[in-house]
C-alpha atoms as a PDB file:
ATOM      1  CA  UNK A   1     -86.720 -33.672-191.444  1.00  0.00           C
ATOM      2  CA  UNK A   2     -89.713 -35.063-192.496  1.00  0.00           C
ATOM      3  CA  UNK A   3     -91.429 -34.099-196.140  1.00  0.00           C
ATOM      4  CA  UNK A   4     -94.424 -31.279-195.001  1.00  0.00           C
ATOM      5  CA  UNK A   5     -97.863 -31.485-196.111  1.00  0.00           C
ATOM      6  CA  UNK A   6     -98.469 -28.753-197.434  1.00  0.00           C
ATOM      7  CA  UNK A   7     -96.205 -25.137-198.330  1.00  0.00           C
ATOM      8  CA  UNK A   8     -96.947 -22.046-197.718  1.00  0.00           C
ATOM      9  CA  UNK A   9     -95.649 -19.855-199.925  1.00  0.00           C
ATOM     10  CA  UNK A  10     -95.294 -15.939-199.032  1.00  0.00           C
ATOM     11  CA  UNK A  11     -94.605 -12.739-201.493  1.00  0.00           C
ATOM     12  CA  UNK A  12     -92.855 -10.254-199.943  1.00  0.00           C
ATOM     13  CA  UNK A  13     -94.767  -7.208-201.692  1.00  0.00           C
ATOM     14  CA  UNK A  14     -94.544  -4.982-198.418  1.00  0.00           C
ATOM     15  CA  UNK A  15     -91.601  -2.949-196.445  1.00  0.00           C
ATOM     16  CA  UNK A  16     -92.897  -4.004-192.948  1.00  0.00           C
ATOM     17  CA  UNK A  17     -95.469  -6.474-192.723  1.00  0.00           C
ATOM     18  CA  UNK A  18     -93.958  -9.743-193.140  1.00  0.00           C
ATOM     19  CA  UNK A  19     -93.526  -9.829-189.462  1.00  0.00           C
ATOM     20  CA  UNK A  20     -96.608  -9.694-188.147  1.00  0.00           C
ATOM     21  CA  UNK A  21     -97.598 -12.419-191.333  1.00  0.00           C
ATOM     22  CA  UNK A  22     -94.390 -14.628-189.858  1.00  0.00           C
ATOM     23  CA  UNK A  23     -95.997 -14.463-185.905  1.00  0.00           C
ATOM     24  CA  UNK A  24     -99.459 -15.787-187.416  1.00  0.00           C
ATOM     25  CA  UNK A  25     -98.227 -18.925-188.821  1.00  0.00           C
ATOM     26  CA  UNK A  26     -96.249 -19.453-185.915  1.00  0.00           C
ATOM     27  CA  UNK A  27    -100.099 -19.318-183.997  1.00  0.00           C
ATOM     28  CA  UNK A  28    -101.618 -21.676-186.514  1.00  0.00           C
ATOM     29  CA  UNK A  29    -103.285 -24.788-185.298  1.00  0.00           C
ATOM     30  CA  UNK A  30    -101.562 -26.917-188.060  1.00  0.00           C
ATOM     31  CA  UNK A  31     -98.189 -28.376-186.644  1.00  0.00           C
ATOM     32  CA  UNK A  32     -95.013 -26.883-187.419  1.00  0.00           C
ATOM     33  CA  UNK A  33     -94.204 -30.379-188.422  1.00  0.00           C
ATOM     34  CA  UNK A  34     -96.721 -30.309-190.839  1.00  0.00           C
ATOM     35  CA  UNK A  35     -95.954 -27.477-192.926  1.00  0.00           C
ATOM     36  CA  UNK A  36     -93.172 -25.370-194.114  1.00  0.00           C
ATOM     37  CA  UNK A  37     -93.162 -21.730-194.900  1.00  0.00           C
ATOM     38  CA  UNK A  38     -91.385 -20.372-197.895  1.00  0.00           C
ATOM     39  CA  UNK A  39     -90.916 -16.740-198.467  1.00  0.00           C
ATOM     40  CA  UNK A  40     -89.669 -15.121-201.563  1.00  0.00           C
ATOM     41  CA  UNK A  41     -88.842 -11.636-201.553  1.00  0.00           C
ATOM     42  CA  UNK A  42     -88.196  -9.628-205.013  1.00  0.00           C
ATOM     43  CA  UNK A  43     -88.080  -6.293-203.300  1.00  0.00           C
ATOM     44  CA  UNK A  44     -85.563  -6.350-200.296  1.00  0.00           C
ATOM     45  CA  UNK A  45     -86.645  -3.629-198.349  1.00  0.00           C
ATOM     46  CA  UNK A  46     -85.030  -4.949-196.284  1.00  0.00           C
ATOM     47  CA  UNK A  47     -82.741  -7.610-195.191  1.00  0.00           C
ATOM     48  CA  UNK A  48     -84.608 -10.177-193.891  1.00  0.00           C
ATOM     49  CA  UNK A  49     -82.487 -12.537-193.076  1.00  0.00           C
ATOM     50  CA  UNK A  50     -81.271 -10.832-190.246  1.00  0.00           C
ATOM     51  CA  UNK A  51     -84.600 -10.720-189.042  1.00  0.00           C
ATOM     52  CA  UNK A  52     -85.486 -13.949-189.383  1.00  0.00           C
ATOM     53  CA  UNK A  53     -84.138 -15.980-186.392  1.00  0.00           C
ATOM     54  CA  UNK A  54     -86.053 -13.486-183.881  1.00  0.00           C
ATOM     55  CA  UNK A  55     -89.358 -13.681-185.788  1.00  0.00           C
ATOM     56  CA  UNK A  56     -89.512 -17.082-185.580  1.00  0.00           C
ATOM     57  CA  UNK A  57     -88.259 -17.823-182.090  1.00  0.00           C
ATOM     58  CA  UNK A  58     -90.693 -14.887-180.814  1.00  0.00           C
ATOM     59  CA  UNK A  59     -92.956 -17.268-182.168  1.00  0.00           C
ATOM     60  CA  UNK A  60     -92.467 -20.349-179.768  1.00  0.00           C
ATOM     61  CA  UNK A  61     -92.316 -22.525-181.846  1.00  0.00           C
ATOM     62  CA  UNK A  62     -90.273 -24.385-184.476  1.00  0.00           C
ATOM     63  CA  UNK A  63     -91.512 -23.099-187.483  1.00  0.00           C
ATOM     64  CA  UNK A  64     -89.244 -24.661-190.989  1.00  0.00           C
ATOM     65  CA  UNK A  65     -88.762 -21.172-192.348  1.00  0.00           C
ATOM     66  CA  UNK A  66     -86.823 -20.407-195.496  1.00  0.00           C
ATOM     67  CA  UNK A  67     -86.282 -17.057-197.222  1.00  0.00           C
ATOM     68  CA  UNK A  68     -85.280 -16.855-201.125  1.00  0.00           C
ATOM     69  CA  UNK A  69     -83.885 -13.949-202.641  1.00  0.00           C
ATOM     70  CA  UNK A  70     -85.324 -12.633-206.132  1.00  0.00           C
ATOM     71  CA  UNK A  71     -83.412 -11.133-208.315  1.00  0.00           C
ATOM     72  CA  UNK A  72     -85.856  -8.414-210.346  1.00  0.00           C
ATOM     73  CA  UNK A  73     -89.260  -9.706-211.726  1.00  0.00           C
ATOM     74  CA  UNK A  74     -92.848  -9.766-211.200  1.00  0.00           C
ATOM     75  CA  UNK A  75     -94.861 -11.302-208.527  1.00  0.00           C
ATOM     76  CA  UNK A  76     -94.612 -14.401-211.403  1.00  0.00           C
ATOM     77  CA  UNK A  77     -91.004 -14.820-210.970  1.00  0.00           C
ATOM     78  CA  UNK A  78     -91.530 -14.903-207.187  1.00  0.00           C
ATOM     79  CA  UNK A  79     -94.407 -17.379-206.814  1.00  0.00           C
ATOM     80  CA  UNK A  80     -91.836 -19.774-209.914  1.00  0.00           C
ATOM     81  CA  UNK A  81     -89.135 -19.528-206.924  1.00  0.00           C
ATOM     82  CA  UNK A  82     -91.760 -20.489-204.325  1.00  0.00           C
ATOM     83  CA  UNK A  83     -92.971 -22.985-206.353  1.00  0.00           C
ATOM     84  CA  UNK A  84     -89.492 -24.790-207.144  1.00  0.00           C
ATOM     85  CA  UNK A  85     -87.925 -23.938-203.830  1.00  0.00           C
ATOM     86  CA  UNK A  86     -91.015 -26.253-201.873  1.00  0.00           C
ATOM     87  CA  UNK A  87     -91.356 -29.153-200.861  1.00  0.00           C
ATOM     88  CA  UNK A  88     -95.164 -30.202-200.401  1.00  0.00           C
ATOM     89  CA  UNK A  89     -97.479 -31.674-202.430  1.00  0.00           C
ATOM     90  CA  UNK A  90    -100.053 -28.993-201.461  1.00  0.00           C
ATOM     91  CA  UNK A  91     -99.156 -25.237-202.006  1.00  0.00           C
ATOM     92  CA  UNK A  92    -100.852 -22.161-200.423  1.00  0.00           C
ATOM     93  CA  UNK A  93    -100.070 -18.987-202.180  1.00  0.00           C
ATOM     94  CA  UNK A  94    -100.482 -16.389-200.160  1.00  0.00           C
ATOM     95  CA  UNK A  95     -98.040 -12.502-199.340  1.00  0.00           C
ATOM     96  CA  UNK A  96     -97.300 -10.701-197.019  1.00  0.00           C
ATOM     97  CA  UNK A  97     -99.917  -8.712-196.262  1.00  0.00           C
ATOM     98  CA  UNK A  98    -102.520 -11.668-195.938  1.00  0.00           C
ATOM     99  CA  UNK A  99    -102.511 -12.553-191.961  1.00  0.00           C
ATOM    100  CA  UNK A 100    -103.291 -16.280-191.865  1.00  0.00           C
ATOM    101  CA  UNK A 101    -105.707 -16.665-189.132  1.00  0.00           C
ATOM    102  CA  UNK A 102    -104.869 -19.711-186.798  1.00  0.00           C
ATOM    103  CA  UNK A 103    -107.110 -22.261-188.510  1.00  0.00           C
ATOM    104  CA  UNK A 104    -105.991 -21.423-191.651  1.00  0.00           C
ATOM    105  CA  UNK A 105    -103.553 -23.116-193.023  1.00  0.00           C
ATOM    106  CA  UNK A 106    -104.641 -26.514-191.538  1.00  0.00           C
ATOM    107  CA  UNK A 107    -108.598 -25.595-193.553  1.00  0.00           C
ATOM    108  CA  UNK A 108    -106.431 -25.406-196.751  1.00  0.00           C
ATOM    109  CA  UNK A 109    -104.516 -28.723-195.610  1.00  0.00           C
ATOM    110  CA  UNK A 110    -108.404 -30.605-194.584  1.00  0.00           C
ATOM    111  CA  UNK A 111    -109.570 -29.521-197.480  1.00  0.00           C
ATOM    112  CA  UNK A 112    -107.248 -30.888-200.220  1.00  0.00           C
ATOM    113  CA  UNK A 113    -107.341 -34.111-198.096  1.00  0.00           C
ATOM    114  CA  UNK A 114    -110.896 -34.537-198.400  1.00  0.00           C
ATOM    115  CA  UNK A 115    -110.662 -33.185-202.393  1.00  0.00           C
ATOM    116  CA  UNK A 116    -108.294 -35.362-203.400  1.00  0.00           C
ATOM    117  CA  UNK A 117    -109.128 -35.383-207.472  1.00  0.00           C
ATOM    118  CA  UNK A 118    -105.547 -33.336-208.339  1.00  0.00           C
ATOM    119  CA  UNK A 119    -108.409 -30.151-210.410  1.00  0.00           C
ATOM    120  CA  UNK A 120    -109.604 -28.868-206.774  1.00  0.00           C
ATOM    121  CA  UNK A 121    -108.200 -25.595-205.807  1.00  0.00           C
ATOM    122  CA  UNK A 122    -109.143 -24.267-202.025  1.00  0.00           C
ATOM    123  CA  UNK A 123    -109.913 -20.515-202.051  1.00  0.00           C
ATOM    124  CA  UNK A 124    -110.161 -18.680-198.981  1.00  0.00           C
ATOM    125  CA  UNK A 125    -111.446 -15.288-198.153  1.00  0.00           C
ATOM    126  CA  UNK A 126    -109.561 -11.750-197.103  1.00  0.00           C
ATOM    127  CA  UNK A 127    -110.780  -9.830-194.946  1.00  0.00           C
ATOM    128  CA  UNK A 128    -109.869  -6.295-193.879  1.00  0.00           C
ATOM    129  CA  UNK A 129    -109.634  -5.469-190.124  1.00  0.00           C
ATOM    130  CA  UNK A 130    -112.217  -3.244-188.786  1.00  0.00           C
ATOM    131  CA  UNK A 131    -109.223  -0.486-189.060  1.00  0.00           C
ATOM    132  CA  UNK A 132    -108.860  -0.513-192.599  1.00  0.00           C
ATOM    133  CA  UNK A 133    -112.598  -0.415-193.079  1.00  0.00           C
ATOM    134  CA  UNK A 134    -112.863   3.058-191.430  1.00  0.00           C
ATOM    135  CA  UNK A 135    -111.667   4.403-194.913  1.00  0.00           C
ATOM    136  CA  UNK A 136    -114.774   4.674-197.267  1.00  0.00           C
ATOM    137  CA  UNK A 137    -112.640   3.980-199.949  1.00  0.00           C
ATOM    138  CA  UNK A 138    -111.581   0.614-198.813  1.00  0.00           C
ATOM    139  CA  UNK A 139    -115.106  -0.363-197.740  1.00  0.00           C
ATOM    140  CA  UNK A 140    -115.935   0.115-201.188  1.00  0.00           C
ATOM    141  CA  UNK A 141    -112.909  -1.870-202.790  1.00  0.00           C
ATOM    142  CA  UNK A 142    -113.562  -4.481-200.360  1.00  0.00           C
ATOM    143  CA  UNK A 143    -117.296  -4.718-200.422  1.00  0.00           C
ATOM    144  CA  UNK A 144    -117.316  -3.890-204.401  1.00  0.00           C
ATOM    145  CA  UNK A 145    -115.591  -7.002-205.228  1.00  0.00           C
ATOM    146  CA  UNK A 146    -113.451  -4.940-207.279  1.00  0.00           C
ATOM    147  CA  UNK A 147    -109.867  -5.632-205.423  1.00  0.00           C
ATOM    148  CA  UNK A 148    -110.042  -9.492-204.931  1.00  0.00           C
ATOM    149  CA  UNK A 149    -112.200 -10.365-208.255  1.00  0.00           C
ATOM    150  CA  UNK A 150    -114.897 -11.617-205.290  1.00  0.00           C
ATOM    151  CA  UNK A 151    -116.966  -9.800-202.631  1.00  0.00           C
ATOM    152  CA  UNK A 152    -115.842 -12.126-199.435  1.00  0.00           C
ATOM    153  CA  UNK A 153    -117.970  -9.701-197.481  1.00  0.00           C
ATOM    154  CA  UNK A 154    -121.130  -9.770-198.923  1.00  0.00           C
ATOM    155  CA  UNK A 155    -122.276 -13.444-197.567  1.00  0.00           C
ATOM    156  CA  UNK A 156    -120.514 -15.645-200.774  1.00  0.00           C
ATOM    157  CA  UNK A 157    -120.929 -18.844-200.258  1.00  0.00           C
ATOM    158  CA  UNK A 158    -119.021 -20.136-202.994  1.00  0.00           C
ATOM    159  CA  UNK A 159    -116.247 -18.748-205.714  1.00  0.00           C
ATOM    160  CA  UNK A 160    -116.911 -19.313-209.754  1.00  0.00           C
ATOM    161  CA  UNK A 161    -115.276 -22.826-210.467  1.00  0.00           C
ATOM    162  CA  UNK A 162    -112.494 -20.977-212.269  1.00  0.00           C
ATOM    163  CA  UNK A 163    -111.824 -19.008-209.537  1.00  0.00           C
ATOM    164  CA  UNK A 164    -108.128 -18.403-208.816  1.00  0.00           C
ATOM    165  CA  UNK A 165    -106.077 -15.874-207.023  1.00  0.00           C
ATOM    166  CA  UNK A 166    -103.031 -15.834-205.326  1.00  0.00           C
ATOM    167  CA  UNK A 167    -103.551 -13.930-202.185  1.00  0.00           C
ATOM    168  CA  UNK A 168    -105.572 -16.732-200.338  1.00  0.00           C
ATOM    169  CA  UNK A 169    -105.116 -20.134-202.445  1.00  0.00           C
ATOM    170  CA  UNK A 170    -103.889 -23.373-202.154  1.00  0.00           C
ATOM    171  CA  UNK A 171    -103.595 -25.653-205.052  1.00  0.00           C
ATOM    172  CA  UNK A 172    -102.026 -29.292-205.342  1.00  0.00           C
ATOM    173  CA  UNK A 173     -98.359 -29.783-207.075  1.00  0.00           C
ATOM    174  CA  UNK A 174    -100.047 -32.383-209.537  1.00  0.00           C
ATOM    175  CA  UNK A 175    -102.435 -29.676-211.531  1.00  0.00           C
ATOM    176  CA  UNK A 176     -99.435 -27.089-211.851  1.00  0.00           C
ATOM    177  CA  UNK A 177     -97.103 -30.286-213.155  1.00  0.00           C
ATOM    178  CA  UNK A 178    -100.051 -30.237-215.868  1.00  0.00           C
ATOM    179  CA  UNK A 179    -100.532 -26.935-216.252  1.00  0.00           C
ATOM    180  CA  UNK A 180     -97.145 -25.344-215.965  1.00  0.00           C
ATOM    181  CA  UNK A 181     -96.164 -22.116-213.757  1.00  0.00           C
ATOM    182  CA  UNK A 182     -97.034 -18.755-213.367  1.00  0.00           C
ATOM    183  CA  UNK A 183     -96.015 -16.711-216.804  1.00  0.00           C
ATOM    184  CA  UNK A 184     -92.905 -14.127-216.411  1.00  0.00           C
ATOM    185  CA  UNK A 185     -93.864 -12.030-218.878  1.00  0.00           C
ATOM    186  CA  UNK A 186     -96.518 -10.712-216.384  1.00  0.00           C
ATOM    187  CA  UNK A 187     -94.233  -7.939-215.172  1.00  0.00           C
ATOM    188  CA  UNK A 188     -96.578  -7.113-212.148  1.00  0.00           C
ATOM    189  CA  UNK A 189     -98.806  -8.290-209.572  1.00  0.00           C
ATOM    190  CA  UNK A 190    -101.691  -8.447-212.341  1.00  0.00           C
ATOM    191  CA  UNK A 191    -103.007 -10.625-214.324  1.00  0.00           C
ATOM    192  CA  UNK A 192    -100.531 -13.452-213.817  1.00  0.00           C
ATOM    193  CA  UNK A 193    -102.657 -15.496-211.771  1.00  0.00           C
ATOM    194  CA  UNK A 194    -105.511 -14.932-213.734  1.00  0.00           C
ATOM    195  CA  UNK A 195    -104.139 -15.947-217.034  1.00  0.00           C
ATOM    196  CA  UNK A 196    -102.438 -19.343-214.686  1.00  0.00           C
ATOM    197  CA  UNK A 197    -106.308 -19.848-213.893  1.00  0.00           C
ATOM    198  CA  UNK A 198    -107.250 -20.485-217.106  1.00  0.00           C
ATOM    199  CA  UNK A 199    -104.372 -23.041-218.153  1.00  0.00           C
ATOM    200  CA  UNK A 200    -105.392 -24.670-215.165  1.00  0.00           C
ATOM    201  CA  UNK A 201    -109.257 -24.588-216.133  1.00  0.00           C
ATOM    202  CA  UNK A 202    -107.844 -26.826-219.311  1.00  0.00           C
ATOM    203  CA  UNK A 203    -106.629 -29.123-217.159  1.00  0.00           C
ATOM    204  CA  UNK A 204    -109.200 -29.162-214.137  1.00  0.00           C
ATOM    205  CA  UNK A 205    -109.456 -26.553-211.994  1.00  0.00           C
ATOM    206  CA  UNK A 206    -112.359 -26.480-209.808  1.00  0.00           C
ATOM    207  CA  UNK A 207    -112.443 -23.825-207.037  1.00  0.00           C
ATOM    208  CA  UNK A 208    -114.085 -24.431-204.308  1.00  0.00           C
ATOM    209  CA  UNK A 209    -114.837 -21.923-201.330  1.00  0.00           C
ATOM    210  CA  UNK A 210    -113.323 -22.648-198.134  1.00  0.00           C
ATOM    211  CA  UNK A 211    -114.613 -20.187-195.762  1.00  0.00           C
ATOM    212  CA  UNK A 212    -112.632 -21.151-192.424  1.00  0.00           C
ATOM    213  CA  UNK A 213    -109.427 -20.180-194.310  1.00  0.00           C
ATOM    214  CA  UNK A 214    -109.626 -16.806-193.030  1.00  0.00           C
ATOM    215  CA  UNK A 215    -106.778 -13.926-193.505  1.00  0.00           C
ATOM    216  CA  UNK A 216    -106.728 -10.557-192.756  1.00  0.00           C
ATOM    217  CA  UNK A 217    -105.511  -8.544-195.383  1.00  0.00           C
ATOM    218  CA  UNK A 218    -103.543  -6.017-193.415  1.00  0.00           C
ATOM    219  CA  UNK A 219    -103.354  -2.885-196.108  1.00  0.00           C
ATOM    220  CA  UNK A 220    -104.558   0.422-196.230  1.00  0.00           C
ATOM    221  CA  UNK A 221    -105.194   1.386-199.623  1.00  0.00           C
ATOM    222  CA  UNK A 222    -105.513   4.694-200.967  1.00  0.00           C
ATOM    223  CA  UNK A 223    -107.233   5.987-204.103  1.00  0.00           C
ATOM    224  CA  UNK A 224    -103.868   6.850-205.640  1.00  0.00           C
ATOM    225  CA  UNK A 225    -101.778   3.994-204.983  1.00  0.00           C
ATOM    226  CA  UNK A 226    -104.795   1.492-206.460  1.00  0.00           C
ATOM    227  CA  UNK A 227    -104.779   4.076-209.472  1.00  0.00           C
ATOM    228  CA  UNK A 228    -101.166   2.655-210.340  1.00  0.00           C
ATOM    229  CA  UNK A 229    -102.244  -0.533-209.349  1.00  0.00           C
ATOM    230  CA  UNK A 230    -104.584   0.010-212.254  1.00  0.00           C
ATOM    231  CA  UNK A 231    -102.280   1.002-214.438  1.00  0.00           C
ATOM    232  CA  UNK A 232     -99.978  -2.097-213.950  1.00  0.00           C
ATOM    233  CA  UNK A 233    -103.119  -3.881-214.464  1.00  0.00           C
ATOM    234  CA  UNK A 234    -104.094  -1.969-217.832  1.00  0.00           C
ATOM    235  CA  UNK A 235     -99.821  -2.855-219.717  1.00  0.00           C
ATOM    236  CA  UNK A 236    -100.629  -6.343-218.367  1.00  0.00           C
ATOM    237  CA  UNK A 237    -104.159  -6.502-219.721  1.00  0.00           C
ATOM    238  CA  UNK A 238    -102.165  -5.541-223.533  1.00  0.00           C
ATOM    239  CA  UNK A 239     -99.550  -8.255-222.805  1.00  0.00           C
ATOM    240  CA  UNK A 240    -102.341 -10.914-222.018  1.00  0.00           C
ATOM    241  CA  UNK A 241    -104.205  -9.872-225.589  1.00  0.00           C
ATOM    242  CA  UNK A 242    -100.945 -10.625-227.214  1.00  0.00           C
ATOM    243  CA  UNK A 243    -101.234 -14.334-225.472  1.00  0.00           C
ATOM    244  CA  UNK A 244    -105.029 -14.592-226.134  1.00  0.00           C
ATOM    245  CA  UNK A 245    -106.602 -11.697-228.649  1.00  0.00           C
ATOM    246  CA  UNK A 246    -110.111 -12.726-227.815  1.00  0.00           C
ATOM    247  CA  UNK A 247    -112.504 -10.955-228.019  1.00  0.00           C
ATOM    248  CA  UNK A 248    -112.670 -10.468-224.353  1.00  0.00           C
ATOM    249  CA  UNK A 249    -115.780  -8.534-222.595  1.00  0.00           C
ATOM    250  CA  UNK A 250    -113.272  -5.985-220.947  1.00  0.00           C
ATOM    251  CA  UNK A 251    -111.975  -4.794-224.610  1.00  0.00           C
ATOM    252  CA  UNK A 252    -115.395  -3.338-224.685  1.00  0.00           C
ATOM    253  CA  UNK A 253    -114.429  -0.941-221.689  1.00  0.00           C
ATOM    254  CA  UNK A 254    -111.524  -0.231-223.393  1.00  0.00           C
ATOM    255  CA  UNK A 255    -113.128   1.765-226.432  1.00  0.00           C
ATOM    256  CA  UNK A 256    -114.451   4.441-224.121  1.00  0.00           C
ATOM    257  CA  UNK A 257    -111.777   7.366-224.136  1.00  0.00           C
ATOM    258  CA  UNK A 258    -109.971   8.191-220.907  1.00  0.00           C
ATOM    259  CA  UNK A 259    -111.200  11.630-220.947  1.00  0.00           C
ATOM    260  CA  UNK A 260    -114.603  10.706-220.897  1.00  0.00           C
ATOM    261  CA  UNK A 261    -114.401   7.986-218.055  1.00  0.00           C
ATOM    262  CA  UNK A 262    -112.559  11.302-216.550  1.00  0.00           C
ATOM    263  CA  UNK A 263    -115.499  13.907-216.835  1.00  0.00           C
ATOM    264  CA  UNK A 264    -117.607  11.469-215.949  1.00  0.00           C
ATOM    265  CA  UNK A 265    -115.963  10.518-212.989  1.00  0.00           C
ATOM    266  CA  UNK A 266    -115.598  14.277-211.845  1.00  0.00           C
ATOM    267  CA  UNK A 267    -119.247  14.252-212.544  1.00  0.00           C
ATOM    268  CA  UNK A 268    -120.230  11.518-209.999  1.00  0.00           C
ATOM    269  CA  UNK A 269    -117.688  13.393-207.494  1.00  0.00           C
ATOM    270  CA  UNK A 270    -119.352  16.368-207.457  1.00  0.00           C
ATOM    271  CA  UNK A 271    -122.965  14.745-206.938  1.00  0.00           C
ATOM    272  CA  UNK A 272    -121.466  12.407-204.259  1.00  0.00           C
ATOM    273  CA  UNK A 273    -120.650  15.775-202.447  1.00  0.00           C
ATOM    274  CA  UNK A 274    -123.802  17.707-203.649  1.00  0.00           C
ATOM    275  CA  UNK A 275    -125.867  15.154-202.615  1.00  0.00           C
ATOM    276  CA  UNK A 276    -124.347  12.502-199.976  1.00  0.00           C
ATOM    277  CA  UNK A 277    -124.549  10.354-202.345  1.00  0.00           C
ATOM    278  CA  UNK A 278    -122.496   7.510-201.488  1.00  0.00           C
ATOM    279  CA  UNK A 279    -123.789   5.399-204.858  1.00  0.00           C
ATOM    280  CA  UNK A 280    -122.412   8.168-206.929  1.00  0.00           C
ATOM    281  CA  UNK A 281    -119.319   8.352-204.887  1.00  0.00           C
ATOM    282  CA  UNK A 282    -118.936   4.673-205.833  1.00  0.00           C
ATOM    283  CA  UNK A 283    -119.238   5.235-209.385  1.00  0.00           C
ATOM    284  CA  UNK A 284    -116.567   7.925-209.143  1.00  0.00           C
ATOM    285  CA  UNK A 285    -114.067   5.415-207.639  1.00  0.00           C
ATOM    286  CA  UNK A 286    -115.114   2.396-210.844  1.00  0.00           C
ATOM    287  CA  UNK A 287    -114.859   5.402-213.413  1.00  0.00           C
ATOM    288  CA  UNK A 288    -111.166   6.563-211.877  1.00  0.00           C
ATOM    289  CA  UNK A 289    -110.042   3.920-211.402  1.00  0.00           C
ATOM    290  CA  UNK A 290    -111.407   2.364-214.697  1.00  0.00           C
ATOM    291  CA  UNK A 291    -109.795   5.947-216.596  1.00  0.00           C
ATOM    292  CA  UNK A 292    -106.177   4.731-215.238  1.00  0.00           C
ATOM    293  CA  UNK A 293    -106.760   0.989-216.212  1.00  0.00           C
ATOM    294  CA  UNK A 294    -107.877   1.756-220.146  1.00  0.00           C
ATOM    295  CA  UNK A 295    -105.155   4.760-220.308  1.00  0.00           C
ATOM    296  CA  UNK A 296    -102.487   2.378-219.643  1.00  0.00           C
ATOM    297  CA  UNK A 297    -103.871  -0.640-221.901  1.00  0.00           C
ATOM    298  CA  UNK A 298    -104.408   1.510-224.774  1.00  0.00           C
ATOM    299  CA  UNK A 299    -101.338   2.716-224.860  1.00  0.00           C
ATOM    300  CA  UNK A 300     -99.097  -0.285-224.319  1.00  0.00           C
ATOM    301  CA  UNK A 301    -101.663  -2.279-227.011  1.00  0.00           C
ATOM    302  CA  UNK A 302    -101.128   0.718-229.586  1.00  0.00           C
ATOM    303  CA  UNK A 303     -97.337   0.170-228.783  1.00  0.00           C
ATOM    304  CA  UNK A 304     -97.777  -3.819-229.630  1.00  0.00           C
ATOM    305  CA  UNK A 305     -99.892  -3.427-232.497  1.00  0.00           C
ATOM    306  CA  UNK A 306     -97.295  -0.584-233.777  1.00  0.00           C
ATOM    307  CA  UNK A 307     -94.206  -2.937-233.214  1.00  0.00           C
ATOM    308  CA  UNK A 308     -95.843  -5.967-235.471  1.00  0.00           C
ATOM    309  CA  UNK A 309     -96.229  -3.189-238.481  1.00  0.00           C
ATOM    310  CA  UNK A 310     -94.148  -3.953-241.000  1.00  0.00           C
ATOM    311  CA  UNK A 311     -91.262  -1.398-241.885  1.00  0.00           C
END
């Protein structure tokens, strides 16, 4: 079989949706011969393999499919299996719950073809369905910029150059030989592919929007399941200050006590009912989910700093 031009590697993050994620690369207008898709599930829901052979031949076509096992880890560990497990010279980072849209994977492929300097990183956008943005709440993480790091819906025409996230994002083999992996101590999806961003930033990295490489993120996210999101996000935020102390312009947040950000948010509730007002309403989804974020990193940094005391 011939060597593919470019992997696509999928995190299994999700009980259910991988199959709708496996009959949209089987639509893509790339070749199957082009591309290979490797999926590495930590979780096992479910046992995939089973399901395998049926996905792809309800697909009609003959996708070069492989499915890795993780054993424990964070999305890190997965992506490192992904990583070592393909075979391309290109790799598009993507999970299960990003639909790539037919012309996706082959904009990812174009791109790095015309970008050949080894620092260019394609980034392309994720969308929510029209379904998912009947919730207010997920209008508001989507249009906020506050779940992706970047506001696809609010016209962007381009990403910061240091740009780099793993839901939508293909990057070539050569910069992560420089720059080394993703970092396993990240115990969660958070954080990890931001603090990989920034070792590849030393060695080149230079995003670059790529707006035809369209998914749909197919999730429907509630307040209380980001709120743990936020959490993971806040012990991972303490692990990266171990790795790089600073100062950072999110430690400022940090100093504000999580019973403030809470009376505050309460605050902004009640006016958003009082009042219809949906600006307050937005503030009391930051200032939540902000309370869960700085709860979590102050205590897991007052647990670092209180494990390098001396006895």
């Amino acid at each position: 079989m011939p060597k593919p031009r470019i992997s696509v590697i999928v995190s299994v993050d999700h009980r259910d949706v991988l199959a709708r994620s496996i009959l949209a690369l089987g639509a893509q207008t790339l070749s199957p011969s082009e591309f290979e898709v490797v999926i590495v599930d930590r979780h096992q829901f479910q046992d995939w393999a089973l399901r395998l052979p049926e996905l792809v031949a309800a697909t009609g076509k003959p996708l070069n499919v492989v499915l890795h096992k993780v054993a424990g880890g964070g999305r890190a560990r997965g992506n490192n299996t992904g990583i070592r497990e393909s075979k391309a010279d290109v790799l598009l980072f993507t999970a299960d719950d990003f639909v790539q849209q037919p012309a996706s994977v082959e904009a990812h492929l174009r791109f790095h073809e015309t970008h050949p300097d080894p620092g260019f990183v394609g980034v392309g956008p994720g969308y929510f369905s029209d379904d998912r943005r009947r919730s207010a709440f997920a209008r508001w993480l989507e249009d906020s910029g506050e779940l992706l790091g970047v506001s696809f819906t609010s016209g962007v025409v381009s990403v910061p150059p240091g740009f780099f996230y793993v839901g939508n994002s293909s990057v070539k083999r050569a910069l992560l030989d420089q720059a080394g992996t993703f970092d396993e101590d990240f115990p969660y999806d958070a954080w990890e592919d931001y603090e990989l961003g920034l070792r590849l930033g030393k060695h080149g990295l230079h995003a670059v929007y790529v707006p035809e490489a369209v998914a749909i993120h197919d999730h429907g996210y509630s307040l209380a399941e980001r709120r743990i999101s936020m959490r993971h996000a806040g012990e991972s935020a303490a692990i990266f200050e171990r790795k790089y102390p600073g100062p950072h312009a999110w430690q400022k947040r940090c100093r504000r006590a999580p019973w403030r950000l809470e009376l505050e948010a309460q605050w902004c509730l009640l006016k958003s009912l009082l009042k219809r007002d949906a600006r307050a309403r937005g503030r009391y989804y930051r200032l939540t989910l902000e309370r869960s974020f700085v709860a979590a990193y102050r205590r897991h940094a007052s647990l670092s700093r209180s494990a390098t005391l001396p006895a």
